[in-house]
N, C-alpha and C. Protein backbone atom coordinates (compact mmCIF):
# COMPACT_ATOMS: atom_id res chain seq x y z
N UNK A 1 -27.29 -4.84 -29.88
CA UNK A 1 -27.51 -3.88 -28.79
C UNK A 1 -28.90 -3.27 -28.86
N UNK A 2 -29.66 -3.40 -29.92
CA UNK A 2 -30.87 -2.27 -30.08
C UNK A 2 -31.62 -3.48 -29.39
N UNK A 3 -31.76 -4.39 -29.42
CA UNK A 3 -32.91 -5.36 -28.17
C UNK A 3 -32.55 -4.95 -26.84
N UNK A 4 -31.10 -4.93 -26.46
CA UNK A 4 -31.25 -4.67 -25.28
C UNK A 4 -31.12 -3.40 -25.04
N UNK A 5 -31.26 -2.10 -25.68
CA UNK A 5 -31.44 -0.64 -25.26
C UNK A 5 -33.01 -1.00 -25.47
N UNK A 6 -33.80 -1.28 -26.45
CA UNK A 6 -35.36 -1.65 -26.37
C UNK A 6 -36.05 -2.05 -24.72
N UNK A 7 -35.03 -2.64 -24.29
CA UNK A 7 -35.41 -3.57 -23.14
C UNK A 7 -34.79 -3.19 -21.78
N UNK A 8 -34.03 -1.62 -22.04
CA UNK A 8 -33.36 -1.14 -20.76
C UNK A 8 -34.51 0.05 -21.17
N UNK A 9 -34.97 0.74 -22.05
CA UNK A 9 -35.60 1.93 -22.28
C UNK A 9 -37.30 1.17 -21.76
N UNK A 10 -37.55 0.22 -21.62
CA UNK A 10 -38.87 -0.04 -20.74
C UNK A 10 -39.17 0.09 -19.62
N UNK A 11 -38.07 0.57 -18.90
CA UNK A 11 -38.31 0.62 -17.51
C UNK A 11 -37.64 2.28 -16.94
N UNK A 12 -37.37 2.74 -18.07
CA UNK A 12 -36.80 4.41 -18.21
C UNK A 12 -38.08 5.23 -18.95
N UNK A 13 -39.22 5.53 -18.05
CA UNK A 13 -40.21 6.37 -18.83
C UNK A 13 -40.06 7.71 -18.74
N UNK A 14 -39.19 8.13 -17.81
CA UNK A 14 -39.12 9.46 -18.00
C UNK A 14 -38.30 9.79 -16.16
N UNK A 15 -38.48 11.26 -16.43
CA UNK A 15 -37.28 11.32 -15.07
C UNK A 15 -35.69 11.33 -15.45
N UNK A 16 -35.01 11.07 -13.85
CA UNK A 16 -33.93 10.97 -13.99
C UNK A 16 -33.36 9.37 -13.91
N UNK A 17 -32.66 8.91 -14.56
CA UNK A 17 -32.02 7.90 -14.52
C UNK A 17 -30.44 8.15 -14.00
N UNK A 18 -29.77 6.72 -13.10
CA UNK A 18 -28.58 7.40 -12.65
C UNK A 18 -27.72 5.62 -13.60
N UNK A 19 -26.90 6.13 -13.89
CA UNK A 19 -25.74 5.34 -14.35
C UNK A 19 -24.92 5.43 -13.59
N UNK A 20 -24.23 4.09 -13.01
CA UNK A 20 -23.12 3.90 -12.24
C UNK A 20 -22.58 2.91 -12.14
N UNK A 21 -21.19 2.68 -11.76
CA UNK A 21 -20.29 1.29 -11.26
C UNK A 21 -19.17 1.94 -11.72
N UNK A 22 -17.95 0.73 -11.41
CA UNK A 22 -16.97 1.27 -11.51
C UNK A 22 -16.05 1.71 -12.68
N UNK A 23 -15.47 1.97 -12.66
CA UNK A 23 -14.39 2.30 -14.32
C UNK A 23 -14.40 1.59 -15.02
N UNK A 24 -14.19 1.57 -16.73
CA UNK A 24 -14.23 0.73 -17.61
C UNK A 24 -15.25 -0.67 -17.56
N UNK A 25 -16.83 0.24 -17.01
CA UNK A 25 -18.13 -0.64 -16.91
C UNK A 25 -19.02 -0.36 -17.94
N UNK A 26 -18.64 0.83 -18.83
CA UNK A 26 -19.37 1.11 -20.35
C UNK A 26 -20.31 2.04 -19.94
N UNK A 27 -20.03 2.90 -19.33
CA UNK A 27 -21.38 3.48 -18.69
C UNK A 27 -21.86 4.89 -19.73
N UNK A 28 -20.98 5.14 -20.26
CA UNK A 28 -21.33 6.23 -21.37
C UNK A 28 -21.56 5.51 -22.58
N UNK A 29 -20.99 4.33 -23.05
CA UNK A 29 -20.99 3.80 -23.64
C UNK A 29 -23.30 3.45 -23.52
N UNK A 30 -23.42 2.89 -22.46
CA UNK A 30 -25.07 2.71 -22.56
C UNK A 30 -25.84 3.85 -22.62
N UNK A 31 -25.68 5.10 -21.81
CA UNK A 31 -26.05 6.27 -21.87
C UNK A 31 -26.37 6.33 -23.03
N UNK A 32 -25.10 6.54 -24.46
CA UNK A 32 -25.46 6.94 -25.34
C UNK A 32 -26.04 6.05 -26.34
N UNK A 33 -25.99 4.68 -26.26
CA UNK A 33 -26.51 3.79 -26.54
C UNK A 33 -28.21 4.20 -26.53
N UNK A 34 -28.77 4.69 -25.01
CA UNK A 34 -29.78 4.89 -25.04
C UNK A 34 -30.78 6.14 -25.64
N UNK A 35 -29.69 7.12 -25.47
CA UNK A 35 -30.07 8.04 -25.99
C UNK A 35 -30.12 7.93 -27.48
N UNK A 36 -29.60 7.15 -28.39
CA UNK A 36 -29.47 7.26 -29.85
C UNK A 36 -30.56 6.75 -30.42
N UNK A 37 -31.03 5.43 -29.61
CA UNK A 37 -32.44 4.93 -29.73
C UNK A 37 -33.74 6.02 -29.51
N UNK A 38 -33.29 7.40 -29.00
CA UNK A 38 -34.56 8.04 -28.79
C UNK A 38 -34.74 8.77 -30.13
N UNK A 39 -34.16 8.92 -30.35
CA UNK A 39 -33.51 9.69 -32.36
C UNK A 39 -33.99 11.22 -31.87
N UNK A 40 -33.84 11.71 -30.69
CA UNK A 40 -33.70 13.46 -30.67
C UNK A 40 -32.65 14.16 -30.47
N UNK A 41 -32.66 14.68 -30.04
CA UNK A 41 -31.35 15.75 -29.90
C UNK A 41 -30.64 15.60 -28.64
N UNK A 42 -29.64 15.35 -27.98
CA UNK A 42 -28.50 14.91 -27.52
C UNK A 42 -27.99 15.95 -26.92
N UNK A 43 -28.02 16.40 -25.35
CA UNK A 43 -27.60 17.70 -24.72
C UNK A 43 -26.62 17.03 -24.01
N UNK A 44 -24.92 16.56 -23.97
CA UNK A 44 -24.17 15.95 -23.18
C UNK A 44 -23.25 16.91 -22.73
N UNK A 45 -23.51 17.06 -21.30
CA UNK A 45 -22.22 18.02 -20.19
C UNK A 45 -21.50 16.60 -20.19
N UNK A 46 -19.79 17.22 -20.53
CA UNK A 46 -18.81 16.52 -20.04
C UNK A 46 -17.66 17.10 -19.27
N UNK A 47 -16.96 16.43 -18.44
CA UNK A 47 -16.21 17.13 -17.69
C UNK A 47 -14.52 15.91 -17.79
N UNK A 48 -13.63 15.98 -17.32
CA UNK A 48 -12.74 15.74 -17.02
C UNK A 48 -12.53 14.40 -18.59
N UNK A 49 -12.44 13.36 -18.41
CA UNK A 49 -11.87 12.51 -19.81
C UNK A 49 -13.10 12.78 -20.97
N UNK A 50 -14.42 13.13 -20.40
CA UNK A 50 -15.28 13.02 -21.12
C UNK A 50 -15.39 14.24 -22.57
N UNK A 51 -14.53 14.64 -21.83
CA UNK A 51 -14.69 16.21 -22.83
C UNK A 51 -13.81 16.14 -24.35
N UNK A 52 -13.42 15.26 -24.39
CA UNK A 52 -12.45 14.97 -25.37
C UNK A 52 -13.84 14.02 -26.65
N UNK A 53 -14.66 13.22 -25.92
CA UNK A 53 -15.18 12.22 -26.51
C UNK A 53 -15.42 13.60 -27.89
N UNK A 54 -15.98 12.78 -29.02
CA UNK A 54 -16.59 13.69 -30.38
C UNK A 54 -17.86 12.52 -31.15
N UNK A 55 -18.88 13.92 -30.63
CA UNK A 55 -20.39 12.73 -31.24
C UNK A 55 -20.83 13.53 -32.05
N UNK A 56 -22.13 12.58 -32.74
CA UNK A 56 -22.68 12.94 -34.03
C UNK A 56 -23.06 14.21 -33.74
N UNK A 57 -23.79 14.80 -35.02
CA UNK A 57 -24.58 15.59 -35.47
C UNK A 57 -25.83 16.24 -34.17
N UNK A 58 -26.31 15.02 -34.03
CA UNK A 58 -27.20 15.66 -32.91
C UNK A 58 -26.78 15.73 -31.96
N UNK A 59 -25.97 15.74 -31.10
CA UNK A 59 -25.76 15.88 -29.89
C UNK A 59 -24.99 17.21 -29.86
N UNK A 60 -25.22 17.72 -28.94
CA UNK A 60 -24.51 19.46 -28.50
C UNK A 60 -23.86 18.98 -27.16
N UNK A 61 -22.53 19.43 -27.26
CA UNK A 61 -21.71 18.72 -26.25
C UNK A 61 -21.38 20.12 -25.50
N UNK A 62 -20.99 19.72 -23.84
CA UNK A 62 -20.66 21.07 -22.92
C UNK A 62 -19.47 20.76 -22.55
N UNK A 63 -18.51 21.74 -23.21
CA UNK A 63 -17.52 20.84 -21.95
C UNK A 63 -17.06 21.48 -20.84
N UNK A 64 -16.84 21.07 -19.71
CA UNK A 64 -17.25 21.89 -18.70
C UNK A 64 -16.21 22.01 -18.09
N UNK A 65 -15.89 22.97 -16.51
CA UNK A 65 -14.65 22.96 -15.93
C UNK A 65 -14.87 22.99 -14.35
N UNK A 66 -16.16 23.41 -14.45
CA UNK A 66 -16.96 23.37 -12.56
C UNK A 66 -18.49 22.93 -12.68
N UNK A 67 -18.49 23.01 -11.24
CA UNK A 67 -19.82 22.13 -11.62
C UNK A 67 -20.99 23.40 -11.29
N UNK A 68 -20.65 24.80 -10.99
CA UNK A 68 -20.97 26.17 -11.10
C UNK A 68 -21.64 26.22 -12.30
N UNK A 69 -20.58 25.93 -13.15
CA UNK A 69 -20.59 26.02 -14.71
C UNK A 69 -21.90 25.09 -15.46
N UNK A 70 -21.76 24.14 -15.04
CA UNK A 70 -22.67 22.58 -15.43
C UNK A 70 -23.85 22.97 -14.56
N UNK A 71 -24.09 23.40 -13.78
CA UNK A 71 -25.55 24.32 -12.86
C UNK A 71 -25.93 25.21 -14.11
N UNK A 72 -25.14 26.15 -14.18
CA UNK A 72 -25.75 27.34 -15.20
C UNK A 72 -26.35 26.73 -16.34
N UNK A 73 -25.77 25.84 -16.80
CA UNK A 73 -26.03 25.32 -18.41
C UNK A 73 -27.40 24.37 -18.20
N UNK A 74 -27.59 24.23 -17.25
CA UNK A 74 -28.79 23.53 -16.64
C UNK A 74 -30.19 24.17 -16.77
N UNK A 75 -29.27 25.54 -16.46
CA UNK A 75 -30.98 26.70 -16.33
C UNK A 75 -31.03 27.34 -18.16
N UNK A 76 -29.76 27.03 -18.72
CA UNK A 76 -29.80 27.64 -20.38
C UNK A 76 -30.71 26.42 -21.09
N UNK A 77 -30.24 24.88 -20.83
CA UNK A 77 -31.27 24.08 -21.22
C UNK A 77 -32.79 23.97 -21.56
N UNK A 78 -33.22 25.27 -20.66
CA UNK A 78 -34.55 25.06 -20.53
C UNK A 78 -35.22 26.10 -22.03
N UNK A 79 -33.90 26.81 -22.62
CA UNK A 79 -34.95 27.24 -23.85
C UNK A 79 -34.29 26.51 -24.95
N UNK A 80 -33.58 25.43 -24.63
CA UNK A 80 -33.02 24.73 -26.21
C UNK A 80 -33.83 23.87 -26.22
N UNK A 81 -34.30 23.23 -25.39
CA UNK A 81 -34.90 21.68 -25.22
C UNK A 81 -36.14 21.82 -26.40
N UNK A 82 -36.08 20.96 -27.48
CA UNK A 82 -37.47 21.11 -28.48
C UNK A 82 -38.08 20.20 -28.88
N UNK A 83 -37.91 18.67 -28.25
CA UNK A 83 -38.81 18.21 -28.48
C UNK A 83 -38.78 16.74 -27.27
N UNK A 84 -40.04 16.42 -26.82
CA UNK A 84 -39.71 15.47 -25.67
C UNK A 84 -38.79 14.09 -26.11
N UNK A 85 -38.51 14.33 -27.31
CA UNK A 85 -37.32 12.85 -27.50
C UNK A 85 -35.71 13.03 -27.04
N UNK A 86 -35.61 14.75 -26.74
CA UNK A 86 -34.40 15.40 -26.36
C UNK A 86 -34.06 14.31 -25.06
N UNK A 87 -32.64 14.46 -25.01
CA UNK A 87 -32.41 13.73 -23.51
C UNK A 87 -30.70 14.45 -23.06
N UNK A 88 -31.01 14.42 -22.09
CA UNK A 88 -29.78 15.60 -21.52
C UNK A 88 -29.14 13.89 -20.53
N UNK A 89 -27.75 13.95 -20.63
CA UNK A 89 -26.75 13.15 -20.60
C UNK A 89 -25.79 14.18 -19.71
N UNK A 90 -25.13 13.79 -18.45
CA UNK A 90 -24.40 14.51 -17.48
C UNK A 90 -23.42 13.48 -17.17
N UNK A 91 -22.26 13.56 -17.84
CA UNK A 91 -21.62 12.53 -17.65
C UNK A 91 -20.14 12.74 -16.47
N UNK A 92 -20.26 11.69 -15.75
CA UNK A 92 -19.68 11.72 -14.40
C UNK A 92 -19.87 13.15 -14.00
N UNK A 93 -21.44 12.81 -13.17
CA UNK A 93 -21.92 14.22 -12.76
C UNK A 93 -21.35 14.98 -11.71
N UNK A 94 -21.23 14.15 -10.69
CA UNK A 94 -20.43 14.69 -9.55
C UNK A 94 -18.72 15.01 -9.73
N UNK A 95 -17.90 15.12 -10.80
CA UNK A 95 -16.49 14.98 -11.68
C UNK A 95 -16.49 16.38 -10.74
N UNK A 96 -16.82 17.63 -11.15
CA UNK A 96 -16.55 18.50 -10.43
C UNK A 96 -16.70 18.98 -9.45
N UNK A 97 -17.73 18.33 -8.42
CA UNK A 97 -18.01 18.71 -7.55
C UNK A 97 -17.37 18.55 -6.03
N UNK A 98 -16.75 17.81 -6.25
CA UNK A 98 -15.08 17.75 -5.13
C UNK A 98 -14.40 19.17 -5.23
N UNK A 99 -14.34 20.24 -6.11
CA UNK A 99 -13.51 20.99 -6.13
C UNK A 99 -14.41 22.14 -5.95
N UNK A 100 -15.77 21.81 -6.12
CA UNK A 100 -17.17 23.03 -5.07
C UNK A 100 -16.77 22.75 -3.36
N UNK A 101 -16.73 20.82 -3.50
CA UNK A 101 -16.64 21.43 -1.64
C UNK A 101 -15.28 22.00 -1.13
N UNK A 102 -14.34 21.77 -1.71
CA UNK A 102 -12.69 22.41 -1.59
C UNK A 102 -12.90 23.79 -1.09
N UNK A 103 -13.32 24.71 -1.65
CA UNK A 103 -13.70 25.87 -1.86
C UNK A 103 -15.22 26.56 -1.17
N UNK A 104 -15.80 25.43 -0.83
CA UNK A 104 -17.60 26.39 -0.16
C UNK A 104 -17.38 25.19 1.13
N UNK A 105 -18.03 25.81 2.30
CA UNK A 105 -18.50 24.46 3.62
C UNK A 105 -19.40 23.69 2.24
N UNK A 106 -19.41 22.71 3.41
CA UNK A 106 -20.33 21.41 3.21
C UNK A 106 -21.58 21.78 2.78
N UNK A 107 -22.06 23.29 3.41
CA UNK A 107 -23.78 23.32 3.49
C UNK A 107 -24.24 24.11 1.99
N UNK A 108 -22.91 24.89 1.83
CA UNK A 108 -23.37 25.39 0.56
C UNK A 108 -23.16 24.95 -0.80
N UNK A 109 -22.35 24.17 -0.26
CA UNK A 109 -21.89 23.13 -1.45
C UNK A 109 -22.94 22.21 -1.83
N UNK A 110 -23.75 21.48 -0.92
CA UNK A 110 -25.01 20.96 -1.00
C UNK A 110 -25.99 21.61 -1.50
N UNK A 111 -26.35 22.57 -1.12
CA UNK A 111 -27.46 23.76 -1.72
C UNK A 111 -27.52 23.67 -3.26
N UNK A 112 -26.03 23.73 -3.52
CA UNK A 112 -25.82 23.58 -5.64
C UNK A 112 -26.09 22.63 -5.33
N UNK A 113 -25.69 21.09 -5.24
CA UNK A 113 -26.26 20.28 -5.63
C UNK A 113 -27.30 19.76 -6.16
N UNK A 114 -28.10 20.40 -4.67
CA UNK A 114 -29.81 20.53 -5.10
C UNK A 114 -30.29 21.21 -5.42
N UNK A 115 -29.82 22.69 -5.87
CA UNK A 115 -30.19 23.64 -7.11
C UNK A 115 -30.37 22.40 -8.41
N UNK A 116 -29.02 21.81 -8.74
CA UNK A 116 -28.69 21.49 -10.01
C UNK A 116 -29.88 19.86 -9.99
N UNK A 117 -30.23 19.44 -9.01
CA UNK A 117 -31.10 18.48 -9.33
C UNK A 117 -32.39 18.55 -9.71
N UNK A 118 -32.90 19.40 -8.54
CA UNK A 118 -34.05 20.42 -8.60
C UNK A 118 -34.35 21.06 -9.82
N UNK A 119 -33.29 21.14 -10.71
CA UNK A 119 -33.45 21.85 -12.09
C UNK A 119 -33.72 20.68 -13.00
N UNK A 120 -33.19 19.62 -13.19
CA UNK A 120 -33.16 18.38 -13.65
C UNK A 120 -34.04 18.12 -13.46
N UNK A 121 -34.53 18.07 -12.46
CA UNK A 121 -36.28 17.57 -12.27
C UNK A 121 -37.11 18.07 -12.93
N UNK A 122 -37.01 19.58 -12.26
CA UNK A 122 -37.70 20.18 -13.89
C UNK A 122 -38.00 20.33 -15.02
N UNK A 123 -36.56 20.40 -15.52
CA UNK A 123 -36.65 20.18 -17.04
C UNK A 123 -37.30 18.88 -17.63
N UNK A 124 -37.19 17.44 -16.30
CA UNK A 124 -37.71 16.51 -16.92
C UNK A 124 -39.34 16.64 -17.22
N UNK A 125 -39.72 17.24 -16.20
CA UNK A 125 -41.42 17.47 -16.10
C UNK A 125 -41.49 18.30 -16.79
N UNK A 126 -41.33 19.29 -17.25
CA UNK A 126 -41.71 20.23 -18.23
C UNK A 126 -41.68 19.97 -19.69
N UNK A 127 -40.68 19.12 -19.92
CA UNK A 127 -40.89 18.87 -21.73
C UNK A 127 -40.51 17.35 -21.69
N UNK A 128 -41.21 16.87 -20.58
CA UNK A 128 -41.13 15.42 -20.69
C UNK A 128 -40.45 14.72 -21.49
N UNK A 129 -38.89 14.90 -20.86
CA UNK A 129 -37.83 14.11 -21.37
C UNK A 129 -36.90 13.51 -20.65
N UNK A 130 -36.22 12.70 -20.97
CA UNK A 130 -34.94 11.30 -20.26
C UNK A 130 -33.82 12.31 -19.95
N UNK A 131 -33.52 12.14 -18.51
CA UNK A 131 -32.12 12.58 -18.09
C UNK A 131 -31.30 11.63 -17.58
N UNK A 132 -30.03 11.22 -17.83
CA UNK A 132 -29.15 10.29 -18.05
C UNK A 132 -28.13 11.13 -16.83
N UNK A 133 -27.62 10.91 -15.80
CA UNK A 133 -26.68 10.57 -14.85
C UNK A 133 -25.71 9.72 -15.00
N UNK A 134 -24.41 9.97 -14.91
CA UNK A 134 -23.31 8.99 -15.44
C UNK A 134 -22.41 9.44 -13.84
N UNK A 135 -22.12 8.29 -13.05
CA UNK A 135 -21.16 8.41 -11.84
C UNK A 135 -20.29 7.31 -11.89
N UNK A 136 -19.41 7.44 -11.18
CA UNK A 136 -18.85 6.27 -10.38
C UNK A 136 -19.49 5.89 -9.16
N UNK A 137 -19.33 4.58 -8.66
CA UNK A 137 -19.65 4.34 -7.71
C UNK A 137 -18.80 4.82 -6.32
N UNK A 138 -18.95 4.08 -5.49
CA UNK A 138 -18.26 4.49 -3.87
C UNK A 138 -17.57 3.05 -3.61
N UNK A 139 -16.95 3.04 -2.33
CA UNK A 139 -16.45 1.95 -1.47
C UNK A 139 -17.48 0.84 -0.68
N UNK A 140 -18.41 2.10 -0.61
CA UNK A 140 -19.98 0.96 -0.70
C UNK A 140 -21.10 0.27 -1.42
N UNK A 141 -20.35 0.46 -3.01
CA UNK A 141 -20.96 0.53 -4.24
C UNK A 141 -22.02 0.87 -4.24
N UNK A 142 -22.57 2.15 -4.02
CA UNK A 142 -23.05 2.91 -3.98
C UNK A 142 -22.95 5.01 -4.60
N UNK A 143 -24.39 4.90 -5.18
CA UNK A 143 -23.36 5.96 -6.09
C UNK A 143 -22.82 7.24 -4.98
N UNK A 144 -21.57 8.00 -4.78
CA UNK A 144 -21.15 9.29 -3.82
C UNK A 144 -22.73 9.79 -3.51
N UNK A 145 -22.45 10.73 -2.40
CA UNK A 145 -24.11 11.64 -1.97
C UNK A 145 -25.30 10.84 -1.91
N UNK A 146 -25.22 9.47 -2.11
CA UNK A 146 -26.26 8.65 -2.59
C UNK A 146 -27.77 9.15 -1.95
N UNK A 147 -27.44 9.85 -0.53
CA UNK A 147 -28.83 10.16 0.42
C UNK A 147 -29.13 11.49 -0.22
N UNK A 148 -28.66 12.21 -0.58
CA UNK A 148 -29.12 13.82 -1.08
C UNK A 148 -29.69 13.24 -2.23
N UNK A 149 -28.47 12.72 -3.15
CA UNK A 149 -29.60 12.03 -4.72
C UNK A 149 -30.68 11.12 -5.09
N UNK A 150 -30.55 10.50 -4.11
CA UNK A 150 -31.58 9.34 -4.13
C UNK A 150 -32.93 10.06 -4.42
N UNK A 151 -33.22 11.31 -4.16
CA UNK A 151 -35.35 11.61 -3.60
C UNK A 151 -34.93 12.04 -5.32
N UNK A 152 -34.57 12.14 -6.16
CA UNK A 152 -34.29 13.00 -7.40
C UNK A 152 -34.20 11.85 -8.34
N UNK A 153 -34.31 10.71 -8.21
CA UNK A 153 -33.69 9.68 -9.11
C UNK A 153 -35.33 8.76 -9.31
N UNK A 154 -35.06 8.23 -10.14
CA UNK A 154 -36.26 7.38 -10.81
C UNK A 154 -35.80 5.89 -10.72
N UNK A 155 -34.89 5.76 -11.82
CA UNK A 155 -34.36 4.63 -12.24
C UNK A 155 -32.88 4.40 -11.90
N UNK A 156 -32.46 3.49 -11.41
CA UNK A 156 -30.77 3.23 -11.44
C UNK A 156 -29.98 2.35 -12.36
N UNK A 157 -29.81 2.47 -13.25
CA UNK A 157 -28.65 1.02 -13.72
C UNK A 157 -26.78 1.08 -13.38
N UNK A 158 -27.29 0.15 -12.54
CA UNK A 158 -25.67 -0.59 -11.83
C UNK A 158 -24.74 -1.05 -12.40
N UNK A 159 -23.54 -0.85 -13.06
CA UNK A 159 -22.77 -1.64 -14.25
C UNK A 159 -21.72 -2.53 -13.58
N UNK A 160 -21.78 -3.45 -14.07
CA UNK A 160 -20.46 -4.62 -13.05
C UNK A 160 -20.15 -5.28 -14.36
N UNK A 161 -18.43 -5.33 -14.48
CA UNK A 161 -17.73 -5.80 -15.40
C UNK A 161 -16.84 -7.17 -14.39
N UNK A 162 -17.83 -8.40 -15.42
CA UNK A 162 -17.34 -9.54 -14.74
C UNK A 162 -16.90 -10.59 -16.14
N UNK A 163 -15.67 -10.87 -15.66
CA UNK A 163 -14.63 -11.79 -17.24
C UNK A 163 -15.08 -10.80 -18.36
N UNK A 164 -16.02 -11.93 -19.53
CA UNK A 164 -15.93 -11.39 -20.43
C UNK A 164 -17.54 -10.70 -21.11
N UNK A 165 -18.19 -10.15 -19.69
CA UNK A 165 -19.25 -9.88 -19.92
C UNK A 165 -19.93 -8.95 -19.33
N UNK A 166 -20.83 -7.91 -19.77
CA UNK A 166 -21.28 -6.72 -18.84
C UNK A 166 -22.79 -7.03 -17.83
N UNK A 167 -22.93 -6.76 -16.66
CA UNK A 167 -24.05 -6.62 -16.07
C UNK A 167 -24.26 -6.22 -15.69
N UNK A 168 -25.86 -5.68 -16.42
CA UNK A 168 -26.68 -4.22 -15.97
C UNK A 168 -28.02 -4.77 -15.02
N UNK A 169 -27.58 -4.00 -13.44
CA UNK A 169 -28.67 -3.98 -13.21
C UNK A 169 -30.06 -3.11 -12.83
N UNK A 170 -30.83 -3.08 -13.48
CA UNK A 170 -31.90 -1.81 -13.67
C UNK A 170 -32.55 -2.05 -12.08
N UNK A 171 -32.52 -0.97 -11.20
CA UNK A 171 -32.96 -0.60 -10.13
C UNK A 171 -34.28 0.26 -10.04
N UNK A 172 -34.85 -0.15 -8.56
CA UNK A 172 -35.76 1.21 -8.21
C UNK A 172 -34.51 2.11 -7.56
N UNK A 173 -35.34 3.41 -7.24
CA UNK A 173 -34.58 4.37 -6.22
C UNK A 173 -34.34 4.05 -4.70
N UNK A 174 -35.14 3.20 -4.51
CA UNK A 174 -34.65 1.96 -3.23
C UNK A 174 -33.51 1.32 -3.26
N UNK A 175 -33.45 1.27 -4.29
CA UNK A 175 -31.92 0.07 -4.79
C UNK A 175 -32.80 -1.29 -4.97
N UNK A 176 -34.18 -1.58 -5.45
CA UNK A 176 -34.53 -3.04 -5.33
C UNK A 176 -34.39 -3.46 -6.77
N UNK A 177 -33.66 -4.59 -7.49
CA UNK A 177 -33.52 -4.83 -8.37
C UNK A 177 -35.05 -5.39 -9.12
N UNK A 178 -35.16 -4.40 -10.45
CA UNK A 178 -36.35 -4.71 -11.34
C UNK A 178 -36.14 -6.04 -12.50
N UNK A 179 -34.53 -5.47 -13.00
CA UNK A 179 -34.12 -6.58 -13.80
C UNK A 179 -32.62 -6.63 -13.58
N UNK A 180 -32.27 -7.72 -14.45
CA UNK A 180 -30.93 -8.15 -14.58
C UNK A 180 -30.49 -8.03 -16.21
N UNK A 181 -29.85 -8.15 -16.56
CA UNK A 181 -29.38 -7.96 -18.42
C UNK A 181 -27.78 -8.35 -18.21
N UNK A 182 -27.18 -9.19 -18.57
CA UNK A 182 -25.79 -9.64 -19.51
C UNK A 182 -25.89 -9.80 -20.62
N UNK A 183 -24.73 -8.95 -20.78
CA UNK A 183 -24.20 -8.52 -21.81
C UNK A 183 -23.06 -9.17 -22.42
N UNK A 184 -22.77 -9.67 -23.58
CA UNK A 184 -21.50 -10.05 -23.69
C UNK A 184 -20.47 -8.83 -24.03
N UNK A 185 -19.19 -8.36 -24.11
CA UNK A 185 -18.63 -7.41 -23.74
C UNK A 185 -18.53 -7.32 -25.36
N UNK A 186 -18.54 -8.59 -26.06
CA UNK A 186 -18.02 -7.92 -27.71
C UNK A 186 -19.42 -7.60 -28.43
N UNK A 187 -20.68 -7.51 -28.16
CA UNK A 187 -21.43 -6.61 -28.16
C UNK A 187 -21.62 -5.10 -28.08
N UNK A 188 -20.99 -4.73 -27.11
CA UNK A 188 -20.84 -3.52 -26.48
C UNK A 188 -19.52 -2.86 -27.77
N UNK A 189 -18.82 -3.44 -28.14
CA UNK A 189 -17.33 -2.68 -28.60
C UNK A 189 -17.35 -2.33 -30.09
């Protein structure tokens, strides 16, 4: 796996990166894959199955219950962050945010959104470090909100679980494919 996190981290210089596809496509599984290769410190919001996961030493885990909550911890990030190898990991980012629009219209529900990206952006430019996005995809395989997130995104990797093998494909924010990578799946496990 360390050739091919070597060889997915060449085209991830910084910014936001979005992870996506559908269920049981390894997508935290590469996240942290990538992040371990950076050897810094490990900021992972988790929400709904994710919150259970238990990681090393470096990583400081959130576990979260709204995405109110996962906003705030966004703006606390900005005095932990200490060194640009840090990488903040948001795994199935949008997990809570079905239960913001339940509760706010459409317009203000959007507004957090782009509070919470807008902050992400920041933090990436300011201590020049990797932010990791973990979603599911849509019915259009495409990640949810895709038009609000898209101006906020750098890099995409697409995960498709086909027989007995994973394929990642590393995107622009266009959606134009940069590379391709298969994986065999007993690699990954």
């Amino acid at each position: 796996m360390e050739k091919i996190t070597g060889e997915i981290l060449k085209h991830i210089t910084s910014g936001i990166t979005l992870v996506y596809g559908q269920p049981y496509t390894f997508k935290t599984k590469i996240a942290l894959y990538i992040a371990s290769y950076l050897n810094g410190k490990i900021y992972y919001i988790a929400n709904g199955k994710h919150k259970r996961k238990k990681l090393a030493s470096n990583k400081k885990i959130f576990k979260t219950n709204s995405f109110i909550e996962e906003t705030y911890i966004l703006f606390n990030l900005d005095q932990e962050i200490e060194n640009n190898k840090d990488i903040i990991i948001w795994d199935t980012f949008l997990g809570n945010y079905a239960y913001l629009e339940a509760y706010l219209d459409s317009l203000s529900s959007l507004k957090i959104l782009i509070l919470a990206l807008t902050q992400l952006k920041y933090l990436s430019k300011k201590h020049n470090i990797k932010i990791i996005l973990i979603e599911l995809e849509d019915q259009n395989m495409l990640p949810p909100l895709w038009k609000y997130i898209q101006p906020y995104i750098n890099i995409v990797i697409h995960t498709v679980r086909k027989n007995n093998s994973l394929k990642l494909m590393i995107k622009t924010s266009n959606m134009e494919t940069i590379k391709k990578i298969d994986i065999p799946i007993g690699k990954i496990l």
